[in-house]
C-alpha atoms as a PDB file:
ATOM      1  CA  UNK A   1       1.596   7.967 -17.443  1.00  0.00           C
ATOM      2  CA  UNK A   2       4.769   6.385 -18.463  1.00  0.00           C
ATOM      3  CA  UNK A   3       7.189   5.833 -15.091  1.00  0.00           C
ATOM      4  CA  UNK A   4      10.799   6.592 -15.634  1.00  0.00           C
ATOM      5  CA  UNK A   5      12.866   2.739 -14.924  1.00  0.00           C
ATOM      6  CA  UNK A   6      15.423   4.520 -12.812  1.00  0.00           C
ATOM      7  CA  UNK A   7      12.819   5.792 -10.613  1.00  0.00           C
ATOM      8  CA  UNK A   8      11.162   2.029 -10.112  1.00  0.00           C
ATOM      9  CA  UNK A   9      11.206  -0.394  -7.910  1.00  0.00           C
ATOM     10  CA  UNK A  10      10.209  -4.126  -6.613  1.00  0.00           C
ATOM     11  CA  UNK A  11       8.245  -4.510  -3.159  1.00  0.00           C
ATOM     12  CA  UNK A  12       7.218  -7.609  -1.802  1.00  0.00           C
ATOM     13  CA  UNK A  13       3.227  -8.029  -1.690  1.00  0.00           C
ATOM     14  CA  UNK A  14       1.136  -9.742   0.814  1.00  0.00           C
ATOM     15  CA  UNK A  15      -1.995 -10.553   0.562  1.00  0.00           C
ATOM     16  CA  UNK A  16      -5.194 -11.158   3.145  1.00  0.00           C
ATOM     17  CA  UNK A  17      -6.514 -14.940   3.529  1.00  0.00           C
ATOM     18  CA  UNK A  18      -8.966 -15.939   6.067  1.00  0.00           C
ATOM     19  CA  UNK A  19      -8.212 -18.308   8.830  1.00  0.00           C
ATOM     20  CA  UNK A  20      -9.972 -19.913  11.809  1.00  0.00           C
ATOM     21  CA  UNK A  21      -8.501 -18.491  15.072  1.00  0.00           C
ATOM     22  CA  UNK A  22      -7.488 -20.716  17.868  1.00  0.00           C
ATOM     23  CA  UNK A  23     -10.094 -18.725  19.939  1.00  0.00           C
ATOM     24  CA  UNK A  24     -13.440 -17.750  18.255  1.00  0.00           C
ATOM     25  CA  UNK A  25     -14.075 -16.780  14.783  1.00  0.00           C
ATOM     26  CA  UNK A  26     -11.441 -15.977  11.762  1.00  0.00           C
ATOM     27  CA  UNK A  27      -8.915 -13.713  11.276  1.00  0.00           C
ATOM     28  CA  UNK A  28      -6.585 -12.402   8.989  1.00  0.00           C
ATOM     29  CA  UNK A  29      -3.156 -14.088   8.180  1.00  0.00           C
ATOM     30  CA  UNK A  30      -0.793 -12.021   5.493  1.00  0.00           C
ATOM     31  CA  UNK A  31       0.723 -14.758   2.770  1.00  0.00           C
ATOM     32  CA  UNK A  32       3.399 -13.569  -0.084  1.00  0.00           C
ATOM     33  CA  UNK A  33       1.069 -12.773  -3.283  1.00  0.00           C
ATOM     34  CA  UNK A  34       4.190 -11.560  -5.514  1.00  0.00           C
ATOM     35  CA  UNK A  35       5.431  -8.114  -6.152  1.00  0.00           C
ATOM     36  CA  UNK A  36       4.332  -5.096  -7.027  1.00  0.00           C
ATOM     37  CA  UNK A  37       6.619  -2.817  -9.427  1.00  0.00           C
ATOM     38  CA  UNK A  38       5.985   1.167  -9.304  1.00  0.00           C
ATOM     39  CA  UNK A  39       7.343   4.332  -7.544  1.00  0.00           C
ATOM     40  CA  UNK A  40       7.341   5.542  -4.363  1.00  0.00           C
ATOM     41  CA  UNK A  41       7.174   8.796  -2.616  1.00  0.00           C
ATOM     42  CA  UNK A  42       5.939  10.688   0.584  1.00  0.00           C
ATOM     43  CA  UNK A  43       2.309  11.432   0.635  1.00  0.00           C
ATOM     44  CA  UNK A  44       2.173  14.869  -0.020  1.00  0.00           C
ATOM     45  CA  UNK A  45      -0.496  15.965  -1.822  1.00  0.00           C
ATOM     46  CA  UNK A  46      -3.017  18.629  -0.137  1.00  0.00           C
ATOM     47  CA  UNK A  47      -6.046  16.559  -0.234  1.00  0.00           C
ATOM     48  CA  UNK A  48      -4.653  13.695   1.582  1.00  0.00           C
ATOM     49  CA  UNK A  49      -2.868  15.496   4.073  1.00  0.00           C
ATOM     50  CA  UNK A  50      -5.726  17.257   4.498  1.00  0.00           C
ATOM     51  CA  UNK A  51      -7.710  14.325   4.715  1.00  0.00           C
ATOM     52  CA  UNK A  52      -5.724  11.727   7.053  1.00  0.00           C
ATOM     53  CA  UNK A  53      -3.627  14.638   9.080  1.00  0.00           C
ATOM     54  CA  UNK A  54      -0.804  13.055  11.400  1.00  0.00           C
ATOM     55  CA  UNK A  55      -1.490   9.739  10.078  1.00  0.00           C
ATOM     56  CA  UNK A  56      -0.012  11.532   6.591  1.00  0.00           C
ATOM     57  CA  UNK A  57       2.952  11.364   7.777  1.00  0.00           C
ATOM     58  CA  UNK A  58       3.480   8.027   7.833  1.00  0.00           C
ATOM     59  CA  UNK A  59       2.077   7.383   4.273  1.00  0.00           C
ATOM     60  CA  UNK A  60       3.341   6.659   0.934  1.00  0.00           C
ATOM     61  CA  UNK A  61       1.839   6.980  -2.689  1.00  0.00           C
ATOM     62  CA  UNK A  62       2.805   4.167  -4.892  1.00  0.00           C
ATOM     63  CA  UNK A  63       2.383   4.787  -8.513  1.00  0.00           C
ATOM     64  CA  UNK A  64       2.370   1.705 -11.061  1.00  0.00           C
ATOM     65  CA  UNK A  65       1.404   0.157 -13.999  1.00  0.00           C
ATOM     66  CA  UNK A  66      -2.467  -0.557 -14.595  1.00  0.00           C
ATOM     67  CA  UNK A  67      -1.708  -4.186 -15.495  1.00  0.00           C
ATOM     68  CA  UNK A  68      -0.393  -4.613 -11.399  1.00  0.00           C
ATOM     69  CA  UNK A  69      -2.715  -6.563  -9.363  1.00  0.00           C
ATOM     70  CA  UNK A  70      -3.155  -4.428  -6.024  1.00  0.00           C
ATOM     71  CA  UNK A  71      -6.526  -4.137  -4.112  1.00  0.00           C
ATOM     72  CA  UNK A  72      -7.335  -2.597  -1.122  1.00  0.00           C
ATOM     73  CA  UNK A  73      -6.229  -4.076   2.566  1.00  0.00           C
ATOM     74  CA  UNK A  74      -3.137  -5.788   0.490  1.00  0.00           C
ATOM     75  CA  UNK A  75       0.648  -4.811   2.366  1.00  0.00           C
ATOM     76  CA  UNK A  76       3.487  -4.051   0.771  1.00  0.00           C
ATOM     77  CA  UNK A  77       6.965  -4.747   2.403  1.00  0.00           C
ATOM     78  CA  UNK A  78       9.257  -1.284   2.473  1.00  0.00           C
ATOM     79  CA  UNK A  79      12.731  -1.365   4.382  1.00  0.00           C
ATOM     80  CA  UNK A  80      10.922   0.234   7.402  1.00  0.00           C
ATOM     81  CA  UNK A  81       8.259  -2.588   7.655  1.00  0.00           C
ATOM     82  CA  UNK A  82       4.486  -3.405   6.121  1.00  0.00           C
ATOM     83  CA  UNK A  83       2.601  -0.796   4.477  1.00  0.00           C
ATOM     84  CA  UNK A  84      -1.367  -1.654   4.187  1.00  0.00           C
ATOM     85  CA  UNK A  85      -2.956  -0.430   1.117  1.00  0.00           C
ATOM     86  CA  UNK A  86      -5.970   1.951   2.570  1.00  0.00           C
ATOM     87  CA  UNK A  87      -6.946   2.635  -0.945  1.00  0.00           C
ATOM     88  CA  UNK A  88      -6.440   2.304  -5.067  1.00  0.00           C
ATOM     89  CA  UNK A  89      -7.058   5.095  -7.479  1.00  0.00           C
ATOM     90  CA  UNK A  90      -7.788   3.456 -10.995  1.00  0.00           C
ATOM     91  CA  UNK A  91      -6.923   5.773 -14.249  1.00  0.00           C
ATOM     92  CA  UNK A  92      -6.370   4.593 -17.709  1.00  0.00           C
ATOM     93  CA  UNK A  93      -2.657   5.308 -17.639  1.00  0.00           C
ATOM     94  CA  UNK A  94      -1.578   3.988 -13.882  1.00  0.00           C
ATOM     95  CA  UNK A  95      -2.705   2.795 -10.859  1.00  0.00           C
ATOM     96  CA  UNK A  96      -2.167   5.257  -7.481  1.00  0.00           C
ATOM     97  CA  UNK A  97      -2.257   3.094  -4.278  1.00  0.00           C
ATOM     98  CA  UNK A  98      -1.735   4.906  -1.173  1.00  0.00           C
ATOM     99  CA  UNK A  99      -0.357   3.102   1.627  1.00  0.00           C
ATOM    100  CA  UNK A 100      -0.442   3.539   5.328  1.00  0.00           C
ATOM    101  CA  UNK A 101       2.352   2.163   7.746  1.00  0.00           C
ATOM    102  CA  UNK A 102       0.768  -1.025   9.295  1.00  0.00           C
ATOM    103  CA  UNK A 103      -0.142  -0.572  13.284  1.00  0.00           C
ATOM    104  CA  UNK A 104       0.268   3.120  13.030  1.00  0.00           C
ATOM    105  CA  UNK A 105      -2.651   6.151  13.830  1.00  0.00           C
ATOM    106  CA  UNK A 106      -2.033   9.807  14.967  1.00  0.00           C
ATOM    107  CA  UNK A 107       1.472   9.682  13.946  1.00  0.00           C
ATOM    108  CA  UNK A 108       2.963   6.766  16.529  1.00  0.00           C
END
């Protein structure tokens, strides 16, 4: 699937590393990983809106190249804010990454 230039664009990337918390345990601490080149649009497809319901509406399908290094739990930096990646679709001609607005379920 070839992506049309006009209709790309560049988002920030952040990626998961593991630190020790100043309490107990580890968390998770987001550090710049690059960019990530593809297209954007509104989740709208029936199966995921059928799927994720409210939370749809606060989604986003990014579709890039299959060379782009993206992976599950990843955020990507839109206008509005982070985006975590809640899941990567692999085909031989691009990559589909569907992205969820950080912090956000049921549609708040």
């Amino acid at each position: 699937m070839r992506i049309m230039a006009a209709d790309k664009a560049e988002y920030p990337l952040k990626r998961a590393e593991t630190v020790q918390t100043g309490y107990v345990g580890t968390g998770n601490e987001y550090r710049p990983a690059g960019t990530v080149t593809g297209q954007l649009s509104p989740v709208s497809d029936r199966f995921t809106v059928e799927m994720y319901g409210d939370r749809a509406a606060s989604m986003y399908s990014l579709i890039s190249n299959t060379e782009t290094d993206i992976r599950k739990n990843d955020r990507v930096t839109l206008t509005d804010g982070d985006y975590t990646v809640i899941s990567v679709m692999r085909y031989q001609t691009h990559i589909t990454a569907t992205l969820e607005r950080s912090g956000s379920y049921g549609g708040s």
